[in-house]
Protein backbone atom coordinates (compact mmCIF):
# COMPACT_ATOMS: atom_id res chain seq x y z
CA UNK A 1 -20.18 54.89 73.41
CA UNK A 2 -17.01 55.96 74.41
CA UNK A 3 -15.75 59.28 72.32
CA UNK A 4 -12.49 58.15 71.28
CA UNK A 5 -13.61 55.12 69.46
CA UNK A 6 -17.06 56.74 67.96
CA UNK A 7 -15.87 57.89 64.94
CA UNK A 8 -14.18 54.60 63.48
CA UNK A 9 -16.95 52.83 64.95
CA UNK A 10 -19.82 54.63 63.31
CA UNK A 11 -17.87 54.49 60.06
CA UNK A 12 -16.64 50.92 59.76
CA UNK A 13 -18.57 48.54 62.53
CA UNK A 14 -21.91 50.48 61.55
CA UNK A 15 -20.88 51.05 58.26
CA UNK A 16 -22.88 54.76 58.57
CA UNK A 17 -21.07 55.48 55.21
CA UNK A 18 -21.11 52.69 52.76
CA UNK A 19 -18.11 50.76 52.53
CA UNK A 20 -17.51 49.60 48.58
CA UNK A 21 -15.06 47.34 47.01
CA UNK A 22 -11.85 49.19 46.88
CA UNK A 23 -12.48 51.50 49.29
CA UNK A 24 -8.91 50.74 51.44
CA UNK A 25 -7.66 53.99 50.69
CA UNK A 26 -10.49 55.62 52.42
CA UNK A 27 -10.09 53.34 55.49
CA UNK A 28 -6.79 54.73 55.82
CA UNK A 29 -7.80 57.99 55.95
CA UNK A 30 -10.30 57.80 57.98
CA UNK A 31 -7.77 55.72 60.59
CA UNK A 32 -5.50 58.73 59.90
CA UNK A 33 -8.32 61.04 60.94
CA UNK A 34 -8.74 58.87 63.87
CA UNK A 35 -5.35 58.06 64.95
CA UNK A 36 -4.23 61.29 65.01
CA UNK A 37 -7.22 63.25 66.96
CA UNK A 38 -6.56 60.95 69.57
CA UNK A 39 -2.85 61.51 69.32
CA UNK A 40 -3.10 65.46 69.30
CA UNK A 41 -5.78 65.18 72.45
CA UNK A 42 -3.18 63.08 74.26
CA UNK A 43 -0.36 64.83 73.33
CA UNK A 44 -2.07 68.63 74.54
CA UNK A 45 -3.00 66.91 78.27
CA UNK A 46 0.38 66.46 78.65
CA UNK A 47 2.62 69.23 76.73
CA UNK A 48 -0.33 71.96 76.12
CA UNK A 49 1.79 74.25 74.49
CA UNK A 50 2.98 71.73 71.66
CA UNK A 51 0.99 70.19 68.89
CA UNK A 52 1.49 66.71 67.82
CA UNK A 53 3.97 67.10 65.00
CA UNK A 54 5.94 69.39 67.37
CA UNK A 55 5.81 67.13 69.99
CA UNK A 56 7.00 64.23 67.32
CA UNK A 57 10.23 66.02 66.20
CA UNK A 58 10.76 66.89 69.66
CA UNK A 59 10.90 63.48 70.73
CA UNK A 60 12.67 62.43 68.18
CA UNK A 61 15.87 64.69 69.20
CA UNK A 62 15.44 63.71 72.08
CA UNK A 63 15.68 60.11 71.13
CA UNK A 64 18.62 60.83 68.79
CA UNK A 65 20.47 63.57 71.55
CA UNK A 66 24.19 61.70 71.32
CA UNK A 67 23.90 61.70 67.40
CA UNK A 68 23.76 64.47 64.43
CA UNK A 69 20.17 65.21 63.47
CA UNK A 70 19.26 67.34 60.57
CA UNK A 71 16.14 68.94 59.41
CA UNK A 72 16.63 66.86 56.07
CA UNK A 73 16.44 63.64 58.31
CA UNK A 74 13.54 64.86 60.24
CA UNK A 75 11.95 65.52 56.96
CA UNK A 76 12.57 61.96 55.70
CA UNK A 77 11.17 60.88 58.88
CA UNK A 78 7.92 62.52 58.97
CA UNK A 79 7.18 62.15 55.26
CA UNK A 80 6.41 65.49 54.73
CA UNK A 81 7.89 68.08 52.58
CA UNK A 82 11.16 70.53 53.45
CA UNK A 83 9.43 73.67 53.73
CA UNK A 84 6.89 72.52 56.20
CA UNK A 85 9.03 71.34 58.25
CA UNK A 86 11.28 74.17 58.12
CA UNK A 87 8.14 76.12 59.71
CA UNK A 88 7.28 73.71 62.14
CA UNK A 89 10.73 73.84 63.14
CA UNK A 90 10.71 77.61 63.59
CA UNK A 91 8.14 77.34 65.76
CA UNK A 92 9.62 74.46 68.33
CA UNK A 93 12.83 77.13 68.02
CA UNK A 94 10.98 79.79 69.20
CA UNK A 95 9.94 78.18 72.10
CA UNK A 96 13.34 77.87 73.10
CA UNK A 97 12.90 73.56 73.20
CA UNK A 98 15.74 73.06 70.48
CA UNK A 99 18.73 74.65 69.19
CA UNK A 100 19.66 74.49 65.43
CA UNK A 101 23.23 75.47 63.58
CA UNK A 102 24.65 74.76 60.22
CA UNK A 103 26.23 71.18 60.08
CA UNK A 104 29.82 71.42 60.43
CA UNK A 105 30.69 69.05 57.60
CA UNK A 106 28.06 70.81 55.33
CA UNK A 107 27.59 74.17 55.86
CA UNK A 108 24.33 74.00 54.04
CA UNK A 109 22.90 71.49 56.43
CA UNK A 110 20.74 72.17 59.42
CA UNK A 111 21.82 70.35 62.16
CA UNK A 112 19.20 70.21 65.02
CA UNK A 113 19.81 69.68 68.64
CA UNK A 114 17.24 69.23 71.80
CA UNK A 115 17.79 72.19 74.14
CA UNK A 116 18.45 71.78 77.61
CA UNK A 117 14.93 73.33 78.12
CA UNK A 118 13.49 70.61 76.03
CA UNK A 119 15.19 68.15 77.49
CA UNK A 120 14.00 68.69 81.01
CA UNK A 121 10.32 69.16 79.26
CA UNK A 122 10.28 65.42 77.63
CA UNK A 123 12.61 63.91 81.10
CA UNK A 124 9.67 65.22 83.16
CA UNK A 125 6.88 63.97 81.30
CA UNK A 126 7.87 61.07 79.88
CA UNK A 127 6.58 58.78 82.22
CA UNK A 128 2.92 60.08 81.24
CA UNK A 129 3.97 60.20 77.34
CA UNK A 130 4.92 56.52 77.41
CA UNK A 131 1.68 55.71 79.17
CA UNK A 132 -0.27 57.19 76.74
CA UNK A 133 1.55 55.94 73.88
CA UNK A 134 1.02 51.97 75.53
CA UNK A 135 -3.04 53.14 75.82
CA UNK A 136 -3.08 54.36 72.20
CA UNK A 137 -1.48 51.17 71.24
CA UNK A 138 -3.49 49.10 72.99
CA UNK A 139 -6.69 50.65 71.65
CA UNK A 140 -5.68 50.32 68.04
CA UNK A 141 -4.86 46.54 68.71
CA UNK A 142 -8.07 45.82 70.88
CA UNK A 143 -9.71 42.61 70.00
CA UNK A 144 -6.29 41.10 67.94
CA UNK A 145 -4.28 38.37 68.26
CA UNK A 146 -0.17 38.59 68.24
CA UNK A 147 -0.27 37.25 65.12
CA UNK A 148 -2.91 39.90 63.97
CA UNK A 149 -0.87 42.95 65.44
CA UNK A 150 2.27 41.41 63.72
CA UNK A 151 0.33 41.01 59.98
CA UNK A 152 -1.12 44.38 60.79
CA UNK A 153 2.44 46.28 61.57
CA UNK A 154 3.88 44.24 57.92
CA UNK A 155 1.11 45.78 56.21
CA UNK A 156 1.26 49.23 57.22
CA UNK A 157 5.29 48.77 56.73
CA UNK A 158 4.39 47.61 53.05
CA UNK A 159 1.87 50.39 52.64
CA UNK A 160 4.39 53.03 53.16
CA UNK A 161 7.41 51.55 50.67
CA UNK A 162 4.66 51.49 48.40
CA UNK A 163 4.24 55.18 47.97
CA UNK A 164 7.70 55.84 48.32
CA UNK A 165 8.58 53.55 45.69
């Protein structure tokens, strides 16, 4: 059995740990679990020296390079609260792979910026990023139909407003 998919198949196609009536919000987590293992173990082949939320907000500036970023947008973006992010952050800035500067319009803000040595880190390795990103894909939408993969994306969009509701 193939390593990647050994967890989530032991624990829902085997059913190793009972599955009960109600139970989605374990499923979840354990496709969290999942998901991002496999995402953190792809993401350290490539970039060894980043983890996986680095690497997230890293590609995210670089995404969003002609545009103002902020640390509280990155923080709505992630879901996850200010002052983790705010240490993340210090650690992607000490490895020189973004800049970060009050906002001009809001002195208060933290505007964040990709660095030109970050840059040249994501333009040099996106090529394997992206291919990783279609095999993760494809793995987590193994065995579905279009119309599957579409009810499945609606549901996971629902699933989130939910809890920020």
């Amino acid at each position: 059995m193939n390593n990647k998919h050994s967890m989530l198949h032991l624990l829902i196609v085997e059913r190793v740990v009972p599955i009960q009536n109600n139970n989605i919000g374990y499923l979840i987590y354990i496709a969290h679990v999942v998901l991002s293992k496999y995402f953190n173990n792809s993401i350290h082949k490539i970039l060894p020296t980043l983890t996986g939320v680095q690497f997230t907000i890293l590609i995210y500036l670089y995404y969003h390079r002609d545009k103002i970023v902020t640390q509280r947008e990155i923080t709505d973006y992630l879901h996850l609260r200010h002052p983790t992010v705010r240490h993340i952050i210090k650690l992607i800035l000490k490895k020189h792979l973004i800049v970060s500067g009050p906002l001009p319009t809001d002195h208060r803000q933290v505007q964040l910026m990709i660095s030109n040595n970050g840059n040249q880190l994501i333009k040099s390795h996106l090529p394997a990023i992206n291919h990783d990103y279609q095999q993760m894909n494809q793995i987590i939408t193994n065995h579905m139909d279009k119309s599957s993969v579409h009810n499945l994306e609606d549901l996971l969009t629902q699933l989130i407003k939910n809890f920020e509701e």
